[in-house]
N, C-alpha and C. Protein backbone atom coordinates (compact mmCIF):
# COMPACT_ATOMS: atom_id res chain seq x y z
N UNK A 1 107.43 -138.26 65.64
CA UNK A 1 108.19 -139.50 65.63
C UNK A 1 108.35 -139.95 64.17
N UNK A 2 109.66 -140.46 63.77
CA UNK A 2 109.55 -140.22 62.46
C UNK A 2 109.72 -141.77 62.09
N UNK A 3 109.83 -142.59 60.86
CA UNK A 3 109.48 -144.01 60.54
C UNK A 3 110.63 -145.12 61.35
N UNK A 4 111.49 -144.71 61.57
CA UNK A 4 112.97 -145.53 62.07
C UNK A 4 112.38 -145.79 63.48
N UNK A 5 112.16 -144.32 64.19
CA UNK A 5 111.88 -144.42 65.18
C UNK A 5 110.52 -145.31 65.84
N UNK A 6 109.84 -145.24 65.18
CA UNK A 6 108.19 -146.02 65.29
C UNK A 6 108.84 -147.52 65.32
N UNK A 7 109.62 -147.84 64.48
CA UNK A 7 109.83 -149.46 63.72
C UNK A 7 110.60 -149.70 65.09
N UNK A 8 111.92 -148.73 65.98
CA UNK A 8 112.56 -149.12 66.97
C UNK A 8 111.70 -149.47 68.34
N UNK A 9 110.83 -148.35 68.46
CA UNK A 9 110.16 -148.31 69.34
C UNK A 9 109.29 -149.77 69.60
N UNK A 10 108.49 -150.03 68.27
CA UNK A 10 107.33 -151.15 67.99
C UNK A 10 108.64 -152.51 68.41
N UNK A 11 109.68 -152.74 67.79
CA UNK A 11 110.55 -153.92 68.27
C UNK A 11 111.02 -153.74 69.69
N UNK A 12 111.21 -152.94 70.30
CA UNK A 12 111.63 -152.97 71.48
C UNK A 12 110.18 -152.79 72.62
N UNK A 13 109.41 -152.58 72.10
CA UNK A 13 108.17 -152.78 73.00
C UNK A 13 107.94 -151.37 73.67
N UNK A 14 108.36 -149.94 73.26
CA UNK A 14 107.86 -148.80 74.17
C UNK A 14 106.57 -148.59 74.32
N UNK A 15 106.01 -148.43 75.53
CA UNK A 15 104.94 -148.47 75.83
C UNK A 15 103.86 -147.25 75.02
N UNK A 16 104.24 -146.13 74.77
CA UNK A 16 104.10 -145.08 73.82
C UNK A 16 103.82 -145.62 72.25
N UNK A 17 104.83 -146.51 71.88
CA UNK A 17 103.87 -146.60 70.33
C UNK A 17 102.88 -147.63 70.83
N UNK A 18 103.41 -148.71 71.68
CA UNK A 18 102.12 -150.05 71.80
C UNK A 18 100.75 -149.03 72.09
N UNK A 19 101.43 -148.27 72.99
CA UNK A 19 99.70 -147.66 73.00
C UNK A 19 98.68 -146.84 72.35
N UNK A 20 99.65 -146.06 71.06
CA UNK A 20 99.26 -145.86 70.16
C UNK A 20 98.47 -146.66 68.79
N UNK A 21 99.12 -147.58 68.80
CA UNK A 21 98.86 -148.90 68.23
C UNK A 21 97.65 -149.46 68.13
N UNK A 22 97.36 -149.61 69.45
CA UNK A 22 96.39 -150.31 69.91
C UNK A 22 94.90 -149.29 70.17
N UNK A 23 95.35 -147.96 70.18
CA UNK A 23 94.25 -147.09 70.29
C UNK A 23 93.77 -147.05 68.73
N UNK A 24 94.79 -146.66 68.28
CA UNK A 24 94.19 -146.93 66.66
C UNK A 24 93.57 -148.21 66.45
N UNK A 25 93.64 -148.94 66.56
CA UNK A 25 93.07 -150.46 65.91
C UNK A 25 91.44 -150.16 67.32
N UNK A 26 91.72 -149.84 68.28
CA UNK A 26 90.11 -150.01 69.27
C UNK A 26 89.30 -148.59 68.60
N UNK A 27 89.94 -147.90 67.92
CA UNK A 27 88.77 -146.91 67.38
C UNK A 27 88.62 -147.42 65.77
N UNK A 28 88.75 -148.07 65.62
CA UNK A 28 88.74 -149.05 64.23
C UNK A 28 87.96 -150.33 64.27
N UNK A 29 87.95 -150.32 65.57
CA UNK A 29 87.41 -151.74 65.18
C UNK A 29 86.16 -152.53 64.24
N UNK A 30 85.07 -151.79 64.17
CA UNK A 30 84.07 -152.54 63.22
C UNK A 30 85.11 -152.61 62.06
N UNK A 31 85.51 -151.31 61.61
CA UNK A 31 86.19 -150.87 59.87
C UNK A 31 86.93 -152.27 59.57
N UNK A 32 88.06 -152.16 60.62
CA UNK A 32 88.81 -153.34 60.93
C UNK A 32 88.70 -154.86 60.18
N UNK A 33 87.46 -155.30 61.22
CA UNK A 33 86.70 -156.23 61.46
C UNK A 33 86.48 -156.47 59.97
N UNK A 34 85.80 -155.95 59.35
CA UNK A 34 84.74 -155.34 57.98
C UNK A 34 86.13 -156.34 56.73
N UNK A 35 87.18 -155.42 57.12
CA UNK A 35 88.31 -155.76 56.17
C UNK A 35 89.03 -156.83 55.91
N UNK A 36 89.45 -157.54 57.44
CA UNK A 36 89.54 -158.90 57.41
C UNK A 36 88.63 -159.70 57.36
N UNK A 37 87.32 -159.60 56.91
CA UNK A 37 86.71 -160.84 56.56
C UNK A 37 86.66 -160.42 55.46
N UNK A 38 86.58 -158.95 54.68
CA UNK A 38 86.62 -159.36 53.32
C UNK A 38 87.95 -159.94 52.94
N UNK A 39 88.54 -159.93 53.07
CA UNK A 39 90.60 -159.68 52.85
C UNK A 39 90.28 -161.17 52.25
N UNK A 40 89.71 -162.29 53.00
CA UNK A 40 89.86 -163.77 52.71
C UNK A 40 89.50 -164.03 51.47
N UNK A 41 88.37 -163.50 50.96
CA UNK A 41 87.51 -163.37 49.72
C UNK A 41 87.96 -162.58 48.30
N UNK A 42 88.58 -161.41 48.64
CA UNK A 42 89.67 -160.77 47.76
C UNK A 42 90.68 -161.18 47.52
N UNK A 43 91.79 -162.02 48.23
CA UNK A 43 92.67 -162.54 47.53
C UNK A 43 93.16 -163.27 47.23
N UNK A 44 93.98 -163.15 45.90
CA UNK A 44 94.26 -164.13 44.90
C UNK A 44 95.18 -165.21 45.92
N UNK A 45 94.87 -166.36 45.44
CA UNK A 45 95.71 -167.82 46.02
C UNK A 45 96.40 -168.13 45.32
N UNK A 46 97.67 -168.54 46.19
CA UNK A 46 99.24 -168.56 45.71
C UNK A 46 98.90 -170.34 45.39
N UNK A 47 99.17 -170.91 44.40
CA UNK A 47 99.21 -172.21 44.06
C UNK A 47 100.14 -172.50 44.19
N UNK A 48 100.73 -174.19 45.15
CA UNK A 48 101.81 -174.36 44.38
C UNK A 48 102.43 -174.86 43.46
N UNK A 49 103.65 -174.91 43.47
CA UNK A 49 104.13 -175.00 42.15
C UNK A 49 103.98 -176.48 41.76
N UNK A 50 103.42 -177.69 42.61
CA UNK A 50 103.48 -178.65 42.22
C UNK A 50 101.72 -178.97 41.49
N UNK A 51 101.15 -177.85 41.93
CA UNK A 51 99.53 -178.05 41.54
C UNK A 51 99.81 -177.61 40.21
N UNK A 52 100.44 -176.22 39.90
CA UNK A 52 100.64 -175.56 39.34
C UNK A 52 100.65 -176.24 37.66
N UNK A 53 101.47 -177.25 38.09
CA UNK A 53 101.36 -177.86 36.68
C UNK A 53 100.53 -178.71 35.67
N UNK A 54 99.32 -178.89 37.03
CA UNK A 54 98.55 -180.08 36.62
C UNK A 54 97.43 -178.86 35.63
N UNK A 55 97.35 -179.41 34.44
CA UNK A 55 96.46 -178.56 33.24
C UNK A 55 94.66 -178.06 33.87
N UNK A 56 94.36 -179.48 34.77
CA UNK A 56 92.83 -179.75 35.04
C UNK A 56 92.56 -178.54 35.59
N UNK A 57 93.52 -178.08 36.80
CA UNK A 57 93.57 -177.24 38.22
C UNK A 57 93.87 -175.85 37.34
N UNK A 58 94.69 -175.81 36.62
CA UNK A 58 95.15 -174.52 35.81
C UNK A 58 93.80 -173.80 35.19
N UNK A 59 93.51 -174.29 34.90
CA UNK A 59 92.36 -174.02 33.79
C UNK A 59 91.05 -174.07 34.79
N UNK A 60 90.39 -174.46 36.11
CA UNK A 60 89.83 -173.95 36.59
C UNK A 60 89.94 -173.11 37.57
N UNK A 61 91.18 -172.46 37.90
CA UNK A 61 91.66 -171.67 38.35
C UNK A 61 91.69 -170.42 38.12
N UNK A 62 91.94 -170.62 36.38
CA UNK A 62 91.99 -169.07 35.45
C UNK A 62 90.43 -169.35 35.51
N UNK A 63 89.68 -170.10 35.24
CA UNK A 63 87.71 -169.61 35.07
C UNK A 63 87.52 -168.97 36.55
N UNK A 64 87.77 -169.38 37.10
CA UNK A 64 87.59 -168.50 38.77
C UNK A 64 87.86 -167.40 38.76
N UNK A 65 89.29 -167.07 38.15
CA UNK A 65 89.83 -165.65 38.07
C UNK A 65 88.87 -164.59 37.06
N UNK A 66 88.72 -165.58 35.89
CA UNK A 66 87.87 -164.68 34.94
C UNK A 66 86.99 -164.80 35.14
N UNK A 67 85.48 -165.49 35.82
CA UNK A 67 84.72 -165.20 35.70
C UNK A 67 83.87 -164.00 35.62
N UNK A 68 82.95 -164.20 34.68
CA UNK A 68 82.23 -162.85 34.52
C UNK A 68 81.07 -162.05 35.47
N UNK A 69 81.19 -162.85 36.23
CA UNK A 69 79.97 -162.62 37.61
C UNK A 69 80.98 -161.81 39.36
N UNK A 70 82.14 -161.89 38.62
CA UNK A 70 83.09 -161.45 40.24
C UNK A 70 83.01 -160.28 40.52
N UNK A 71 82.62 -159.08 39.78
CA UNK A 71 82.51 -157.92 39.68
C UNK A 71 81.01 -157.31 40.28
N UNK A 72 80.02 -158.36 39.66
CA UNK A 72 78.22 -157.71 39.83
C UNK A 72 78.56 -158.77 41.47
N UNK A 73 79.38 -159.66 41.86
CA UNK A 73 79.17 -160.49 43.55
C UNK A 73 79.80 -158.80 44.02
N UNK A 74 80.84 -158.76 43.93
CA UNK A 74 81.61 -157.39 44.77
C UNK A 74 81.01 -156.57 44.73
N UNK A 75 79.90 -156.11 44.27
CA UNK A 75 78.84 -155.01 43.98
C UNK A 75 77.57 -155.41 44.70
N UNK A 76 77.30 -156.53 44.65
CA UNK A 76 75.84 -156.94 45.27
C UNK A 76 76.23 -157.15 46.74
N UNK A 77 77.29 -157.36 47.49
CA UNK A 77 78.31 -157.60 48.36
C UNK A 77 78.53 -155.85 49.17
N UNK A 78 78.72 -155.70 48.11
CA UNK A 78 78.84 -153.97 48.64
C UNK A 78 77.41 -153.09 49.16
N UNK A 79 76.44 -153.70 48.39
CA UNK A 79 75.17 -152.99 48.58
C UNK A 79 74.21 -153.45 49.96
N UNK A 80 75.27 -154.79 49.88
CA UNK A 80 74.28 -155.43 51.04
C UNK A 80 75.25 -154.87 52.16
N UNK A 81 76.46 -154.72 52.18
CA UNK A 81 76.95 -153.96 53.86
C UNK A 81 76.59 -152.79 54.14
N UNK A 82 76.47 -152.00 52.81
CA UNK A 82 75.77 -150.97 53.14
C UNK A 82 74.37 -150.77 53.74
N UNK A 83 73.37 -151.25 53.37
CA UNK A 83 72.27 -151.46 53.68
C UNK A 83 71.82 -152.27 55.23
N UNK A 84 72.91 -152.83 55.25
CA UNK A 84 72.80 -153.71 56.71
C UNK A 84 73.61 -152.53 57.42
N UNK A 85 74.41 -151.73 57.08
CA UNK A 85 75.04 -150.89 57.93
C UNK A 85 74.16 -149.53 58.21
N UNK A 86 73.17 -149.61 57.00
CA UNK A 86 72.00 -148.01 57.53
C UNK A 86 71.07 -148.62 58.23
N UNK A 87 70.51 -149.95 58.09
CA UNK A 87 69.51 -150.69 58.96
C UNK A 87 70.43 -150.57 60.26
N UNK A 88 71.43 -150.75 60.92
CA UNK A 88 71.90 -150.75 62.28
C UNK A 88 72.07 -149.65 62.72
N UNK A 89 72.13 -148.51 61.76
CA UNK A 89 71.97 -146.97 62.52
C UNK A 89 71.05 -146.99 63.00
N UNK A 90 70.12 -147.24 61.87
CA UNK A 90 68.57 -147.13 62.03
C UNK A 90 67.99 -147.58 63.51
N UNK A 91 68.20 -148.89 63.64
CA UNK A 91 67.56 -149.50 64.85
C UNK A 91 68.34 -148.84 65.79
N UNK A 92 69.82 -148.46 65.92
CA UNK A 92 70.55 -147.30 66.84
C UNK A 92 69.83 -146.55 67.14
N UNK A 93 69.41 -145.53 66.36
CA UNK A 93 68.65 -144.30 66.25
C UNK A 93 67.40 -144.34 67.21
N UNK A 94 66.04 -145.50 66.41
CA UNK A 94 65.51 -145.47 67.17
C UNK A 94 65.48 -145.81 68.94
N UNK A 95 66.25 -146.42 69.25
CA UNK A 95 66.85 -146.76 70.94
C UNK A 95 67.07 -145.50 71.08
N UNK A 96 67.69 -144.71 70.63
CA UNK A 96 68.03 -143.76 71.67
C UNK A 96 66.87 -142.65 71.66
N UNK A 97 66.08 -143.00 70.38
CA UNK A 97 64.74 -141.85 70.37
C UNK A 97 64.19 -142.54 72.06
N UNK A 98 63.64 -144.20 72.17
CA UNK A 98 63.00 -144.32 72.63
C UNK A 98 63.54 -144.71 74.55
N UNK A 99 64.67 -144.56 74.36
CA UNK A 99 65.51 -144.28 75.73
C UNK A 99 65.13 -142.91 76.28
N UNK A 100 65.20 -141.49 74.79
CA UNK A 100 65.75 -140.56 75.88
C UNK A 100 63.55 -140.09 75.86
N UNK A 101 62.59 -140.98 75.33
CA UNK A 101 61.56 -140.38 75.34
C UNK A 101 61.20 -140.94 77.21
N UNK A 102 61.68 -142.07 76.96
CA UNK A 102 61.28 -142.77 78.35
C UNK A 102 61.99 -142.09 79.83
């Protein structure tokens, strides 16, 4: 199925891509999940143009952007999903040790 066709299909509702669709996103789902809550935290905010001008808001806006700590949070941020994500194998793991001992 090639890109025209997917985009026709997805607007007209064929049951073939919806269900493709949707299989992808249910075998995704933690990953998913994972991405939209970071998504809120990663991106940049559109100001508008009437804030935009006020100097006070400008200028703590750019210190937000530059700060020098946003890089070691996205890193300490990273270490902790990881770690919470081998701790939940972990306790996985053991259940099924102690399911299939029982």
């Amino acid at each position: 199925m090639d890109l025209s066709d997917f985009r026709q299909g997805l607007v007209t509702g064929e049951k073939s891509v919806i269900y493709h669709i949707l299989e992808w996103i249910l075998r995704r789902t933690p990953e998913l999940k994972k991405r939209a809550y970071l998504a809120q935290f990663l991106m940049k905010i559109e100001l508008p143009p009437d804030i935009e001008g006020d100097v006070d808001i400008m200028e703590l806006y750019e210190q937000v952007e530059s700060h020098p700590n946003v890089e070691a949070m996205l890193s300490v941020a990273k270490n902790l999903r990881e770690e919470r994500d081998l701790s939940e194998n972990l306790n996985r793991q053991k259940m099924e040790q102690r399911n299939a001992v029982s």
